[in-house]
PDB file of N, CA and C in Angstrom:
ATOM      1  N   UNK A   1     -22.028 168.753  35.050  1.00  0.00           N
ATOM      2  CA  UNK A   1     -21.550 168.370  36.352  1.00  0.00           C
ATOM      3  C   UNK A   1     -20.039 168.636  36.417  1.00  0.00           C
ATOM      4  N   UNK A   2     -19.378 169.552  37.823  1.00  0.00           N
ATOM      5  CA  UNK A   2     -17.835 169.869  37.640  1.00  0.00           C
ATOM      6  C   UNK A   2     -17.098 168.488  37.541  1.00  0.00           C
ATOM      7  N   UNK A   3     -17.633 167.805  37.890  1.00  0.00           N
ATOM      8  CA  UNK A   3     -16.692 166.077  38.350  1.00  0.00           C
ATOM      9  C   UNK A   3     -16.554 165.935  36.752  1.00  0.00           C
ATOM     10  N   UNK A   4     -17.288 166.251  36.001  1.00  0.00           N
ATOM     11  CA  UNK A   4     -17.217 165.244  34.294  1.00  0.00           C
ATOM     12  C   UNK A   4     -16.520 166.430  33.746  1.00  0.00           C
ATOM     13  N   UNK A   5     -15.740 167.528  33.693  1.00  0.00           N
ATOM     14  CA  UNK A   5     -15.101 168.346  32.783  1.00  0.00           C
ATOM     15  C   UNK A   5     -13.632 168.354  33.087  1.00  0.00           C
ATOM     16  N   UNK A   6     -13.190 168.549  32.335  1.00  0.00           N
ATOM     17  CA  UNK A   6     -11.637 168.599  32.124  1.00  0.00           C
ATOM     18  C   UNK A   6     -11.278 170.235  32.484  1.00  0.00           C
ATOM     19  N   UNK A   7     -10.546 170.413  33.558  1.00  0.00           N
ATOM     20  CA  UNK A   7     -10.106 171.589  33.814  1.00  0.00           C
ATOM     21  C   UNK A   7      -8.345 172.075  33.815  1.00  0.00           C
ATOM     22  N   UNK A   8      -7.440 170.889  34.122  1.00  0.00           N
ATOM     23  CA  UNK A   8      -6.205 171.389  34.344  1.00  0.00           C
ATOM     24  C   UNK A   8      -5.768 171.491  32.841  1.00  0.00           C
ATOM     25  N   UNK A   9      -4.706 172.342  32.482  1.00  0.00           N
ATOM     26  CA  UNK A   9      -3.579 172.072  31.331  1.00  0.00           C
ATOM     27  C   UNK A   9      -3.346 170.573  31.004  1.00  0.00           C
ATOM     28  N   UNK A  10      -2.872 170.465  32.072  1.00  0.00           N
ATOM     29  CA  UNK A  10      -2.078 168.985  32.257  1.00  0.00           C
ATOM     30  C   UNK A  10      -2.599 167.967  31.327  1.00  0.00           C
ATOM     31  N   UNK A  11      -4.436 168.183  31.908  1.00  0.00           N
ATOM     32  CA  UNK A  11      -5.175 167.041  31.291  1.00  0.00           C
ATOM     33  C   UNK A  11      -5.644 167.514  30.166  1.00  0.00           C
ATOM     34  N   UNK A  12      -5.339 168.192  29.201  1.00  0.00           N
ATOM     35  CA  UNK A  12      -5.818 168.479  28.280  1.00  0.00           C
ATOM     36  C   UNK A  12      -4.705 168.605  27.046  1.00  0.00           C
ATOM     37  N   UNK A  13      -3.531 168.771  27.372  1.00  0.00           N
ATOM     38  CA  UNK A  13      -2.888 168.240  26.574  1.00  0.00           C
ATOM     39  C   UNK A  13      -2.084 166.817  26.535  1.00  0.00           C
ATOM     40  N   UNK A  14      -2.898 166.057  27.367  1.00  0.00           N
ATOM     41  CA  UNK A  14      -2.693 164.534  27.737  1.00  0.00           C
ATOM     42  C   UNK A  14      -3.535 164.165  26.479  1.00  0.00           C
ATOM     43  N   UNK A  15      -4.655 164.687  26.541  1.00  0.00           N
ATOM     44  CA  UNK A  15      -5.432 164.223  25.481  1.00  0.00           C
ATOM     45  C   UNK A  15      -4.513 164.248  23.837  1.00  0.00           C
ATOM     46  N   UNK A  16      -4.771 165.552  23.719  1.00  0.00           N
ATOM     47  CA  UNK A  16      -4.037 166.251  22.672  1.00  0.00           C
ATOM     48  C   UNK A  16      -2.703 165.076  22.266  1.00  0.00           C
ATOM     49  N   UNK A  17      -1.520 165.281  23.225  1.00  0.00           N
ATOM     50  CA  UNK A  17      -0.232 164.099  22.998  1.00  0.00           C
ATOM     51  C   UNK A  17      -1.119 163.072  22.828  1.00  0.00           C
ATOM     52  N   UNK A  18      -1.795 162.371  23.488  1.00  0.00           N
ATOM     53  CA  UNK A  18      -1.782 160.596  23.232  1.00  0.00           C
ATOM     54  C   UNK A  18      -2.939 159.995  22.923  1.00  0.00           C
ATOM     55  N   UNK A  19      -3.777 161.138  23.027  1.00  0.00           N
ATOM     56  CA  UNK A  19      -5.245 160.763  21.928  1.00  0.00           C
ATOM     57  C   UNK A  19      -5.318 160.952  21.103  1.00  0.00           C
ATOM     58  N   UNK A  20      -6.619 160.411  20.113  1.00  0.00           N
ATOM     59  CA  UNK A  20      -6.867 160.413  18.367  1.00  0.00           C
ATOM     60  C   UNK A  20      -7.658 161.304  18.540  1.00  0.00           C
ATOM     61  N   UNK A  21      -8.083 161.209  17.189  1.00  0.00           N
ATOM     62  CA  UNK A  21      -8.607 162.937  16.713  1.00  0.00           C
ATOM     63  C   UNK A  21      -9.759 162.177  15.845  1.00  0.00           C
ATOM     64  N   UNK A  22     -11.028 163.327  15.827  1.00  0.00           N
ATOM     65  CA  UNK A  22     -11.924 163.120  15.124  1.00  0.00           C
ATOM     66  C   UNK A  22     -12.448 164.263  14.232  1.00  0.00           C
ATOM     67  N   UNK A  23     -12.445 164.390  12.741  1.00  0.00           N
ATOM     68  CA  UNK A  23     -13.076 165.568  12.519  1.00  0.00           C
ATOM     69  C   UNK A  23     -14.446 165.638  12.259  1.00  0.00           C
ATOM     70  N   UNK A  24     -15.470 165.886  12.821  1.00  0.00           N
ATOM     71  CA  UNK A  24     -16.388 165.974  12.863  1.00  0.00           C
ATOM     72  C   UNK A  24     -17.135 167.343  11.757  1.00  0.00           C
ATOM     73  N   UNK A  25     -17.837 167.438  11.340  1.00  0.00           N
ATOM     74  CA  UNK A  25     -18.346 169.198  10.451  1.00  0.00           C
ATOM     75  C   UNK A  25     -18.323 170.407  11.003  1.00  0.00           C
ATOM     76  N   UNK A  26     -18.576 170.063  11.915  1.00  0.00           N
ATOM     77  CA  UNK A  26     -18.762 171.879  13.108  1.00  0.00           C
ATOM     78  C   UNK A  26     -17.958 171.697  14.233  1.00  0.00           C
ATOM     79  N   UNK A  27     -16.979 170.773  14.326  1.00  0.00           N
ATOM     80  CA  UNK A  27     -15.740 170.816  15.134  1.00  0.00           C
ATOM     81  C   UNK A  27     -14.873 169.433  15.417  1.00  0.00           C
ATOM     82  N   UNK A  28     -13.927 169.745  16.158  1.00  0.00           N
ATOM     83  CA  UNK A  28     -12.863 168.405  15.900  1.00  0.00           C
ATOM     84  C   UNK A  28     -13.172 168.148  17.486  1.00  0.00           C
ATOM     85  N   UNK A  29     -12.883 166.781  17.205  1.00  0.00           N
ATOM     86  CA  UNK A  29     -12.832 166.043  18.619  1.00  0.00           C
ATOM     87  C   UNK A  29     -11.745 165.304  18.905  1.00  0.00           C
ATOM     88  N   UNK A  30     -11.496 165.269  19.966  1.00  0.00           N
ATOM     89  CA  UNK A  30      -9.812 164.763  20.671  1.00  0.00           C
ATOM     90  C   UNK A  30     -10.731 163.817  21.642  1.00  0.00           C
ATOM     91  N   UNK A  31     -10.038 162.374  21.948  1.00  0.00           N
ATOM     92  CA  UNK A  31     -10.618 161.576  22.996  1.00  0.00           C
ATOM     93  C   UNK A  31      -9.321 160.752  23.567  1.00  0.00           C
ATOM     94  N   UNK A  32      -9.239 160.151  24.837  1.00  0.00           N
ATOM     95  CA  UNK A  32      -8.147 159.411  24.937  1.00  0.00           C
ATOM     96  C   UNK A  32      -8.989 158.504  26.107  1.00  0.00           C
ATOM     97  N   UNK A  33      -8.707 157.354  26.181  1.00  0.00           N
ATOM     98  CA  UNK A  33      -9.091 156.552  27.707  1.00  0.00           C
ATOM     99  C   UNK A  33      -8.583 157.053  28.908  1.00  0.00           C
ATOM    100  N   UNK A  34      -9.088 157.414  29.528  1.00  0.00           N
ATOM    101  CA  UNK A  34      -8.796 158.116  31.567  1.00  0.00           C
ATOM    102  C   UNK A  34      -8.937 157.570  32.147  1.00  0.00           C
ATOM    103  N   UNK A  35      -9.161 156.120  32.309  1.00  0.00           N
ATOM    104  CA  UNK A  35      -9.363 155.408  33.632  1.00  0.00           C
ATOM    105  C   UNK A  35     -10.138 155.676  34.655  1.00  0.00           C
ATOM    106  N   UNK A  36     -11.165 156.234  34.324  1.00  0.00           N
ATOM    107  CA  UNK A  36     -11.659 156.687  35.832  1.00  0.00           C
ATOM    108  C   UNK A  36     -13.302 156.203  35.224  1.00  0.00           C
ATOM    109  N   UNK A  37     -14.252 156.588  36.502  1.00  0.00           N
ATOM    110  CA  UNK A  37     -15.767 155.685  36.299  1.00  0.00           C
ATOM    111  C   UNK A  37     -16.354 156.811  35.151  1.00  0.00           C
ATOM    112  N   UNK A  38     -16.211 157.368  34.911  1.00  0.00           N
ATOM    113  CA  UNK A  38     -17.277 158.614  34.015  1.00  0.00           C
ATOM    114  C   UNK A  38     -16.129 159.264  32.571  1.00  0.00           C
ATOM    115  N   UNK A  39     -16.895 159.600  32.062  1.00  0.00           N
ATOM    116  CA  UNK A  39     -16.635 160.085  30.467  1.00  0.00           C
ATOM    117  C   UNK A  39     -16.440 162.066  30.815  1.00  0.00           C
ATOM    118  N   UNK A  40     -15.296 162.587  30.935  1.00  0.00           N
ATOM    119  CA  UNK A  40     -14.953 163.929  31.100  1.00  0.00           C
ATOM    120  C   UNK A  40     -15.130 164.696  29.718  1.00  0.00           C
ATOM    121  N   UNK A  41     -15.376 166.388  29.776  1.00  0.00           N
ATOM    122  CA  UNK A  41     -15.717 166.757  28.446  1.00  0.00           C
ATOM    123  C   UNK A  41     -14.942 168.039  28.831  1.00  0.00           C
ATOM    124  N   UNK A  42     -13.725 168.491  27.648  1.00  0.00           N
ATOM    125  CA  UNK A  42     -13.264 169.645  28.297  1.00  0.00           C
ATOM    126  C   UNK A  42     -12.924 170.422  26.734  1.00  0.00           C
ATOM    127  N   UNK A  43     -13.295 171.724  26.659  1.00  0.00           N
ATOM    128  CA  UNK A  43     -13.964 172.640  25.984  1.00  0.00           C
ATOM    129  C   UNK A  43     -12.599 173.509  25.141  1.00  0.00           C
ATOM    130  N   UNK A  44     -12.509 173.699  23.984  1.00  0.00           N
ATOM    131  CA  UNK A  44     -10.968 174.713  23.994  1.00  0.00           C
ATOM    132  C   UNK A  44     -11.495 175.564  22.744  1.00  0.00           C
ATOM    133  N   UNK A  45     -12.237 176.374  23.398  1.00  0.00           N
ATOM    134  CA  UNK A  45     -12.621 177.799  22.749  1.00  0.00           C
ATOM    135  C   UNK A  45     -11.938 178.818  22.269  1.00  0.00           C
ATOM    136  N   UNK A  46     -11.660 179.015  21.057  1.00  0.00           N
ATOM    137  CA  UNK A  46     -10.468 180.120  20.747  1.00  0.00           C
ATOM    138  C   UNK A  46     -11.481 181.340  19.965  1.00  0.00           C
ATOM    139  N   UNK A  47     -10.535 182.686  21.025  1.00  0.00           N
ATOM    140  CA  UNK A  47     -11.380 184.019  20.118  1.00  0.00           C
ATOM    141  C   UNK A  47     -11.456 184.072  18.858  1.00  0.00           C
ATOM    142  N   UNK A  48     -10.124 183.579  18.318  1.00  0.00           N
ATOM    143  CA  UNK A  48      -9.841 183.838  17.037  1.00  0.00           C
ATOM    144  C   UNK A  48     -10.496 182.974  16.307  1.00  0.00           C
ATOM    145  N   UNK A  49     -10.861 181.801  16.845  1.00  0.00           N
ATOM    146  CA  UNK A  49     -11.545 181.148  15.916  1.00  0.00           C
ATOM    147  C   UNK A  49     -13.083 181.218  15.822  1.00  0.00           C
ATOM    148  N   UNK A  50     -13.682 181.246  17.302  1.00  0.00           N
ATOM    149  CA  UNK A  50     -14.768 181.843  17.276  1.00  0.00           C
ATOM    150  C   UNK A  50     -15.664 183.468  17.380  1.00  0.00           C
ATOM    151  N   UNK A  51     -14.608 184.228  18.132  1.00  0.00           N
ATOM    152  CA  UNK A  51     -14.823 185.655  17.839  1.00  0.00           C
ATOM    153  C   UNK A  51     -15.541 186.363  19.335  1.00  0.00           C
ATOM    154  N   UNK A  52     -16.119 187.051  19.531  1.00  0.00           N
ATOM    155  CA  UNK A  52     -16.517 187.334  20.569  1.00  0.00           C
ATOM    156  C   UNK A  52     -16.649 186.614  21.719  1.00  0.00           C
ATOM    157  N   UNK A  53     -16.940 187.485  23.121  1.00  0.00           N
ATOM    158  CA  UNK A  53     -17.233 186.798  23.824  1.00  0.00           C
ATOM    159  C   UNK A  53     -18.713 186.220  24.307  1.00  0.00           C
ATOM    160  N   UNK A  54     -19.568 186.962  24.010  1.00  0.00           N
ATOM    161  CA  UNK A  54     -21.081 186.287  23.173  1.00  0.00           C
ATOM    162  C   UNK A  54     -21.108 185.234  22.145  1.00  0.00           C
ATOM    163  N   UNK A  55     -20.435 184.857  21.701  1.00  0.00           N
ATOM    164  CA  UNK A  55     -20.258 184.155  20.655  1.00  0.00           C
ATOM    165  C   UNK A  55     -19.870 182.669  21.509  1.00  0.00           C
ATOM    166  N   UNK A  56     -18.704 182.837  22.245  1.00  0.00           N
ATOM    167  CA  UNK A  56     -17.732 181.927  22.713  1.00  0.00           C
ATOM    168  C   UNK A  56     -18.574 181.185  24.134  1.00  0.00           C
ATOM    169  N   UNK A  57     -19.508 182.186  24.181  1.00  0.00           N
ATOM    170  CA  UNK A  57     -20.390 181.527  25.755  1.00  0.00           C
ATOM    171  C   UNK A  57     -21.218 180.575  25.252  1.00  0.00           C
ATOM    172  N   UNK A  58     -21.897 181.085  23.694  1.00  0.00           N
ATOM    173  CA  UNK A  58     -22.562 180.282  23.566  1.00  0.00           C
ATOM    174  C   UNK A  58     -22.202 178.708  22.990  1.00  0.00           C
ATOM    175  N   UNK A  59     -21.363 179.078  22.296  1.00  0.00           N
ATOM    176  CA  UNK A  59     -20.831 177.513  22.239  1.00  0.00           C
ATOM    177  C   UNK A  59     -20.469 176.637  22.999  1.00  0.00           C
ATOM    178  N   UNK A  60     -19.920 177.010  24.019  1.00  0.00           N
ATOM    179  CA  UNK A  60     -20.040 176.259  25.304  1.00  0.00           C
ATOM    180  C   UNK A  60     -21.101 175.686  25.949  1.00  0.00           C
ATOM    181  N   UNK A  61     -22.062 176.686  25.766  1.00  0.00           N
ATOM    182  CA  UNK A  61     -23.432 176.072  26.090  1.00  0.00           C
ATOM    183  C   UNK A  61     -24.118 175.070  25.399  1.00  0.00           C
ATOM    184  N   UNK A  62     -23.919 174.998  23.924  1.00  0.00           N
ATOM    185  CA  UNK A  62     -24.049 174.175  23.349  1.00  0.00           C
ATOM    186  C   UNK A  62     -23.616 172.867  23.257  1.00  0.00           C
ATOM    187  N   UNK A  63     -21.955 172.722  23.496  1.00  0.00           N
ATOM    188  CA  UNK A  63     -21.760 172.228  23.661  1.00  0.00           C
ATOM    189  C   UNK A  63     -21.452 171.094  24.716  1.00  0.00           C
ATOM    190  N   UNK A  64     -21.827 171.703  25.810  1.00  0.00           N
ATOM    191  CA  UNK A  64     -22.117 171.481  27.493  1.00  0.00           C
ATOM    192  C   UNK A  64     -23.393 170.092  27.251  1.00  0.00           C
ATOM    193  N   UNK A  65     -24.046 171.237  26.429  1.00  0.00           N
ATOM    194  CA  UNK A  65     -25.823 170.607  26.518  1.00  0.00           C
ATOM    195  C   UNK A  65     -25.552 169.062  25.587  1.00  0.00           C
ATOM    196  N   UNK A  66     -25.002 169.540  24.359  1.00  0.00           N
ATOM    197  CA  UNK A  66     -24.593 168.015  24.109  1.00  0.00           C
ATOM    198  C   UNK A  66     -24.133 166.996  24.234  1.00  0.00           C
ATOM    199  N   UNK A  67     -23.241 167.581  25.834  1.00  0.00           N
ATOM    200  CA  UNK A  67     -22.513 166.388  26.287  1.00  0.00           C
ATOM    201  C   UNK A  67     -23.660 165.671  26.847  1.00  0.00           C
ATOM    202  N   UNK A  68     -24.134 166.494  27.687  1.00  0.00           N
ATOM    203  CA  UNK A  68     -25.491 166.257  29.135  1.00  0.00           C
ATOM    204  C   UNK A  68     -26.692 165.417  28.459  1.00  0.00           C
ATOM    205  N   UNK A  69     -27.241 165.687  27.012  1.00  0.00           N
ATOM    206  CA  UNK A  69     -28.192 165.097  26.814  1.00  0.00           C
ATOM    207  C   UNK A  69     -27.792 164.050  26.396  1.00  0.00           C
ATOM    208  N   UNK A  70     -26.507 163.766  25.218  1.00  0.00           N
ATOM    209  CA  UNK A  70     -26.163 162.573  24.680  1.00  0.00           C
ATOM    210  C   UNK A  70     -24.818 161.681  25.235  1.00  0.00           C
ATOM    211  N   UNK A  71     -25.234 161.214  26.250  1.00  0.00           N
ATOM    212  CA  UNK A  71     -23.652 160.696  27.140  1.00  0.00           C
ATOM    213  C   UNK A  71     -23.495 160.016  26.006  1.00  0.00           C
ATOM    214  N   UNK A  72     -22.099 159.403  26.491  1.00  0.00           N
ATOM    215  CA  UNK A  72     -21.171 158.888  25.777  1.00  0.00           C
ATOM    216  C   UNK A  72     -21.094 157.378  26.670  1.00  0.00           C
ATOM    217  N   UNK A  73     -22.130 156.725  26.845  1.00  0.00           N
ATOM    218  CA  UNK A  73     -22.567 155.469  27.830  1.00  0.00           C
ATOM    219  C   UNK A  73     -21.288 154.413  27.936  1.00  0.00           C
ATOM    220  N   UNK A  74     -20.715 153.902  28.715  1.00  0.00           N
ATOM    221  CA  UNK A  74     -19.861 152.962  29.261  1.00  0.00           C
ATOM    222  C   UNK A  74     -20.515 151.574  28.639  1.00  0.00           C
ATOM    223  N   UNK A  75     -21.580 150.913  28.437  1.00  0.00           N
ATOM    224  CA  UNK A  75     -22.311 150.154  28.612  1.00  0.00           C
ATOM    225  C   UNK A  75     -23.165 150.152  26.776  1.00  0.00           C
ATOM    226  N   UNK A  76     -22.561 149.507  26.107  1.00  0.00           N
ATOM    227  CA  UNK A  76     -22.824 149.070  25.222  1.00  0.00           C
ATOM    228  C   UNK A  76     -23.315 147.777  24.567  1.00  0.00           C
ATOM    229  N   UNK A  77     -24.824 147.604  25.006  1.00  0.00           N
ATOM    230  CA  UNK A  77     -25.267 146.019  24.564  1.00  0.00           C
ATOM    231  C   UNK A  77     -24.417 145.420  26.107  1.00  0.00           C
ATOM    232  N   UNK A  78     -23.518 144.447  25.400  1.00  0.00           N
ATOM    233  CA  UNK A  78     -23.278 143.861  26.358  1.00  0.00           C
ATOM    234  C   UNK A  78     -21.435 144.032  26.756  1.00  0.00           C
ATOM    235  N   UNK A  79     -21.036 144.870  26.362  1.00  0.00           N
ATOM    236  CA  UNK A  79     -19.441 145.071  26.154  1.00  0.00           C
ATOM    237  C   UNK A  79     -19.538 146.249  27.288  1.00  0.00           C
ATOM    238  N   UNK A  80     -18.174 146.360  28.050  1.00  0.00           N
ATOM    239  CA  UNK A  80     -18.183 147.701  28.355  1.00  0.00           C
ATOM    240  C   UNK A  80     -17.024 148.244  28.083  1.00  0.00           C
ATOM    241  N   UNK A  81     -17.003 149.877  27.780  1.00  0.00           N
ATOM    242  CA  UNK A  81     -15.852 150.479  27.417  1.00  0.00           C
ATOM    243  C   UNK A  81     -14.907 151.042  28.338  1.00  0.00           C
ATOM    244  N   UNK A  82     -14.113 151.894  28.094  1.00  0.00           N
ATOM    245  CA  UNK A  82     -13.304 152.603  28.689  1.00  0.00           C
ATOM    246  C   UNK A  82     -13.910 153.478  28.624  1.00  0.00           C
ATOM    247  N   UNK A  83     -14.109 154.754  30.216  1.00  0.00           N
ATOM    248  CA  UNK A  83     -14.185 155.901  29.819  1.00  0.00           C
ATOM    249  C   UNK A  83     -13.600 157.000  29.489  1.00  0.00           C
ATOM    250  N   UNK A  84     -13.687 157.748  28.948  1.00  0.00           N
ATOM    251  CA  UNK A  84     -13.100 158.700  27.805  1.00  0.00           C
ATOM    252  C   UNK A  84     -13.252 160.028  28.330  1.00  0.00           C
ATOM    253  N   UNK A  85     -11.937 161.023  28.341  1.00  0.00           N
ATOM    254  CA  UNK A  85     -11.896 161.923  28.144  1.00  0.00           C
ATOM    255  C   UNK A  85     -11.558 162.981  26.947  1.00  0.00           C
ATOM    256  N   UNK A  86     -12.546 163.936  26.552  1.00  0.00           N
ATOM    257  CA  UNK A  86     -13.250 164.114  25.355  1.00  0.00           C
ATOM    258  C   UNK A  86     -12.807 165.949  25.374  1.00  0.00           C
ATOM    259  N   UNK A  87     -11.784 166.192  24.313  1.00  0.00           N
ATOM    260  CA  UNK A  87     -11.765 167.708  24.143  1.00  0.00           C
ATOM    261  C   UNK A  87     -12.602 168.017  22.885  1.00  0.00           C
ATOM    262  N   UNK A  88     -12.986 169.108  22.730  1.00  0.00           N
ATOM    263  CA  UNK A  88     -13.913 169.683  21.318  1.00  0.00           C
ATOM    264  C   UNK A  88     -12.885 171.078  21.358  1.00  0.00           C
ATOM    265  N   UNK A  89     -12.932 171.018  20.119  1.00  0.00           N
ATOM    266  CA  UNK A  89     -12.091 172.657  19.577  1.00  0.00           C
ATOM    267  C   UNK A  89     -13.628 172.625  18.848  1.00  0.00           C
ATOM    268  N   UNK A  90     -14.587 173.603  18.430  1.00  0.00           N
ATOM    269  CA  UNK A  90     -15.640 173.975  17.548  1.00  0.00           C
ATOM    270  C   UNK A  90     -14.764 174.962  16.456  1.00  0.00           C
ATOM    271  N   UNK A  91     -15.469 174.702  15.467  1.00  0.00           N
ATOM    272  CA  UNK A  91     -15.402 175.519  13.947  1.00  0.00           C
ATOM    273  C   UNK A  91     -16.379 176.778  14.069  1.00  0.00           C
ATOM    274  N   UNK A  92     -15.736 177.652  13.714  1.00  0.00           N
ATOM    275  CA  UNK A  92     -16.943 178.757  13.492  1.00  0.00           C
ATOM    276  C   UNK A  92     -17.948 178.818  13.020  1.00  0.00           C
ATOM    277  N   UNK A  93     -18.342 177.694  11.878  1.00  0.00           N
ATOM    278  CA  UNK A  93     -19.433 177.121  11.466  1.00  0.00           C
ATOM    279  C   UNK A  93     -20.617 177.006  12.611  1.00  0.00           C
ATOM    280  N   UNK A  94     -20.533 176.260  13.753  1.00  0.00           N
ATOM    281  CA  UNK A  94     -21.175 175.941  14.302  1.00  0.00           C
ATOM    282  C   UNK A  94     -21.981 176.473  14.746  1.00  0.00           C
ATOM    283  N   UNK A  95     -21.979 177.561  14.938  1.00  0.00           N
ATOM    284  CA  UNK A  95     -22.992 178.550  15.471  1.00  0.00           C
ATOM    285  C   UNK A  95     -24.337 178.921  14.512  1.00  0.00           C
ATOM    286  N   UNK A  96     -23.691 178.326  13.024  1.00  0.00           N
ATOM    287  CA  UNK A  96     -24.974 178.445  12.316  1.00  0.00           C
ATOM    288  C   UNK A  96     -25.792 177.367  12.168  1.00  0.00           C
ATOM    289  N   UNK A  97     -25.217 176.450  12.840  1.00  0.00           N
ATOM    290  CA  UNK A  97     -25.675 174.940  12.637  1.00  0.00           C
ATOM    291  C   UNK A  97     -27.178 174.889  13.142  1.00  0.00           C
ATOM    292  N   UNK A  98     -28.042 174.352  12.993  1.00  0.00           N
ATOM    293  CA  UNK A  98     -28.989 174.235  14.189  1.00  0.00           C
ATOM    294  C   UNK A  98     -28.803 173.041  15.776  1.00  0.00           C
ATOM    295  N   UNK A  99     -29.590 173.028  16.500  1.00  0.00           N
ATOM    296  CA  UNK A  99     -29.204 172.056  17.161  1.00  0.00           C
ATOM    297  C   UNK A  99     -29.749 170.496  17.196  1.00  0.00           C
ATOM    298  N   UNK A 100     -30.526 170.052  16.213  1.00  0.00           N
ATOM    299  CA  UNK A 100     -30.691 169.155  15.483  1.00  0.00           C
ATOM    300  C   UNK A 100     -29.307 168.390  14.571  1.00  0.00           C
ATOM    301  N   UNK A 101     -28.969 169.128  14.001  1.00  0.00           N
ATOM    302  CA  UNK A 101     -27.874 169.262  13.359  1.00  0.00           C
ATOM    303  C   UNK A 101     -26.500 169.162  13.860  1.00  0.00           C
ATOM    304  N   UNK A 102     -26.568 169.608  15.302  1.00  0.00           N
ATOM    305  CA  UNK A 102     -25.373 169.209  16.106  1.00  0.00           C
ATOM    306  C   UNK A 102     -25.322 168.199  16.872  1.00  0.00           C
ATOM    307  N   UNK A 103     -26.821 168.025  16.946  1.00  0.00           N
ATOM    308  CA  UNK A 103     -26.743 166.749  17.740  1.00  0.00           C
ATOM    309  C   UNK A 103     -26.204 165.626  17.076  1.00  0.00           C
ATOM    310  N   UNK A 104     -26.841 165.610  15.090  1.00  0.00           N
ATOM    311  CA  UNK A 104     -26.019 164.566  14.515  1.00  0.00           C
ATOM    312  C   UNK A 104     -24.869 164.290  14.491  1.00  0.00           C
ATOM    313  N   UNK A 105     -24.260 165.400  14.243  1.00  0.00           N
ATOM    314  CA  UNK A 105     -23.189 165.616  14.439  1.00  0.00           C
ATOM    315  C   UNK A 105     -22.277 165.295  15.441  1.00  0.00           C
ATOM    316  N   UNK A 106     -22.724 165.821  16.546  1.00  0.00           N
ATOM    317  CA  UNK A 106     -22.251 164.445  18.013  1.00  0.00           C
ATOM    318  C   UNK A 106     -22.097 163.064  18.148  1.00  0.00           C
ATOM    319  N   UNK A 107     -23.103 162.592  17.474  1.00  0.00           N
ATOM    320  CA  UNK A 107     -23.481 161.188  17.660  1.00  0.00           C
ATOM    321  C   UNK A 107     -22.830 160.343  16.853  1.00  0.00           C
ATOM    322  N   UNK A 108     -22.318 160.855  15.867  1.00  0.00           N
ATOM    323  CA  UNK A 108     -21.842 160.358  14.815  1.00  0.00           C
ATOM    324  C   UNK A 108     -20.208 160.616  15.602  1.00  0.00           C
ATOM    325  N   UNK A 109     -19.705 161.406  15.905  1.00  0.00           N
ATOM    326  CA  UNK A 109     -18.596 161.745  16.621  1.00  0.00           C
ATOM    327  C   UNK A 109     -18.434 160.375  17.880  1.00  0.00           C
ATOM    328  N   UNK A 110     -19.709 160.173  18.737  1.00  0.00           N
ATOM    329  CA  UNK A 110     -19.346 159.382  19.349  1.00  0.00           C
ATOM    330  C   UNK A 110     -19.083 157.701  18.737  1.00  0.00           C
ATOM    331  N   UNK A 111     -20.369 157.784  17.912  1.00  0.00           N
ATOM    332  CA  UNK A 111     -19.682 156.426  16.929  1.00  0.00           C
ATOM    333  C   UNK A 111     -18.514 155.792  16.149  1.00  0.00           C
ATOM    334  N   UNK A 112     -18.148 156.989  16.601  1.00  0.00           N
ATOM    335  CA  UNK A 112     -17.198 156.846  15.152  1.00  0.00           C
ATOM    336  C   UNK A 112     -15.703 156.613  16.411  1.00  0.00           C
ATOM    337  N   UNK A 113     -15.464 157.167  18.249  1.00  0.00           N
ATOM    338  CA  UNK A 113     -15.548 156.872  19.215  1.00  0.00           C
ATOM    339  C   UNK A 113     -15.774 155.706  19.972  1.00  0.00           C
ATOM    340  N   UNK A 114     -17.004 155.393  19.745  1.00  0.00           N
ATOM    341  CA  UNK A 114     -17.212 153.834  20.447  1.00  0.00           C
ATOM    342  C   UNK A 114     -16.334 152.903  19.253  1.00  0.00           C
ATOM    343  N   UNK A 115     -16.708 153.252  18.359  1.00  0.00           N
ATOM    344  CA  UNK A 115     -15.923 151.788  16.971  1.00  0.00           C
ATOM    345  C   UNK A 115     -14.776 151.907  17.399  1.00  0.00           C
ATOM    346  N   UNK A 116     -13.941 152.746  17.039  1.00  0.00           N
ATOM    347  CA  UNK A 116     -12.665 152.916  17.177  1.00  0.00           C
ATOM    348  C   UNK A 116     -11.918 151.995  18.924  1.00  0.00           C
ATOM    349  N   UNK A 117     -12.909 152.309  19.880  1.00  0.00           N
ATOM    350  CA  UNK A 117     -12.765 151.807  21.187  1.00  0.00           C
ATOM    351  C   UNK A 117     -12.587 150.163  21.005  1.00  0.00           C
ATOM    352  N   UNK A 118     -13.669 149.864  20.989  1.00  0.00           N
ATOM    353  CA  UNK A 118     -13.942 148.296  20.403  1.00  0.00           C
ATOM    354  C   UNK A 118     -13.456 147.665  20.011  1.00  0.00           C
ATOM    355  N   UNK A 119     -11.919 148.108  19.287  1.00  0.00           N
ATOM    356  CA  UNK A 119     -11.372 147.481  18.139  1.00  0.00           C
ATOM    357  C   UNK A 119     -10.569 146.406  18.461  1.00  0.00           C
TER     358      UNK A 119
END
């Protein structure tokens, strides 16, 4: 959905300056609180790190899909969080990953996300 992605500069190295960092196996994650009703996901694909442009579509897609299937829910038990705006740089790794495998990999990213929130 365009409303949930991070598109300007601005907001993306907002993250970068004043958010924490997560390293995850098949890529790093940047998150910061945004104040706003929904959890944003904004993408920073590098040729050099990933290589083509076949290459670079698909990780996006992948990573798109993992936002979409596994939100990052406001609504925890009975607490609610802040929502979060969420950059991914991916590792070149990732493309060999399966998507089983990335999904853990997500989830564990967001946990490790919600704890940190909570604190």
């Amino acid at each position: 959905m365009p409303s949930q992605r991070i598109r300007r500069q601005r907001d993306f190295e907002r993250v970068y300056r004043a958010g924490r960092k997560i390293d995850a196996v098949d890529f790093i994650v940047y998150y910061r609180a945004n104040g706003r009703e929904c959890d944003r996901l904004g993408l920073s694909v590098a040729k050099r790190r990933i290589g083509r442009a076949i290459r670079r579509n698909r990780t996006k897609r992948l990573l798109r899909e993992l936002f979409r299937r596994n939100p990052h829910t406001a609504v925890s038990g009975d607490r609610c969080r802040p929502a979060v705006d969420i950059v991914v740089v991916p590792r070149a790794s990732m493309l060999d990953a399966g998507f089983r495998e990335l999904t853990q990999h997500w989830l564990d990213a967001l946990r490790k996300i919600e704890a940190r929130l909570n604190r």
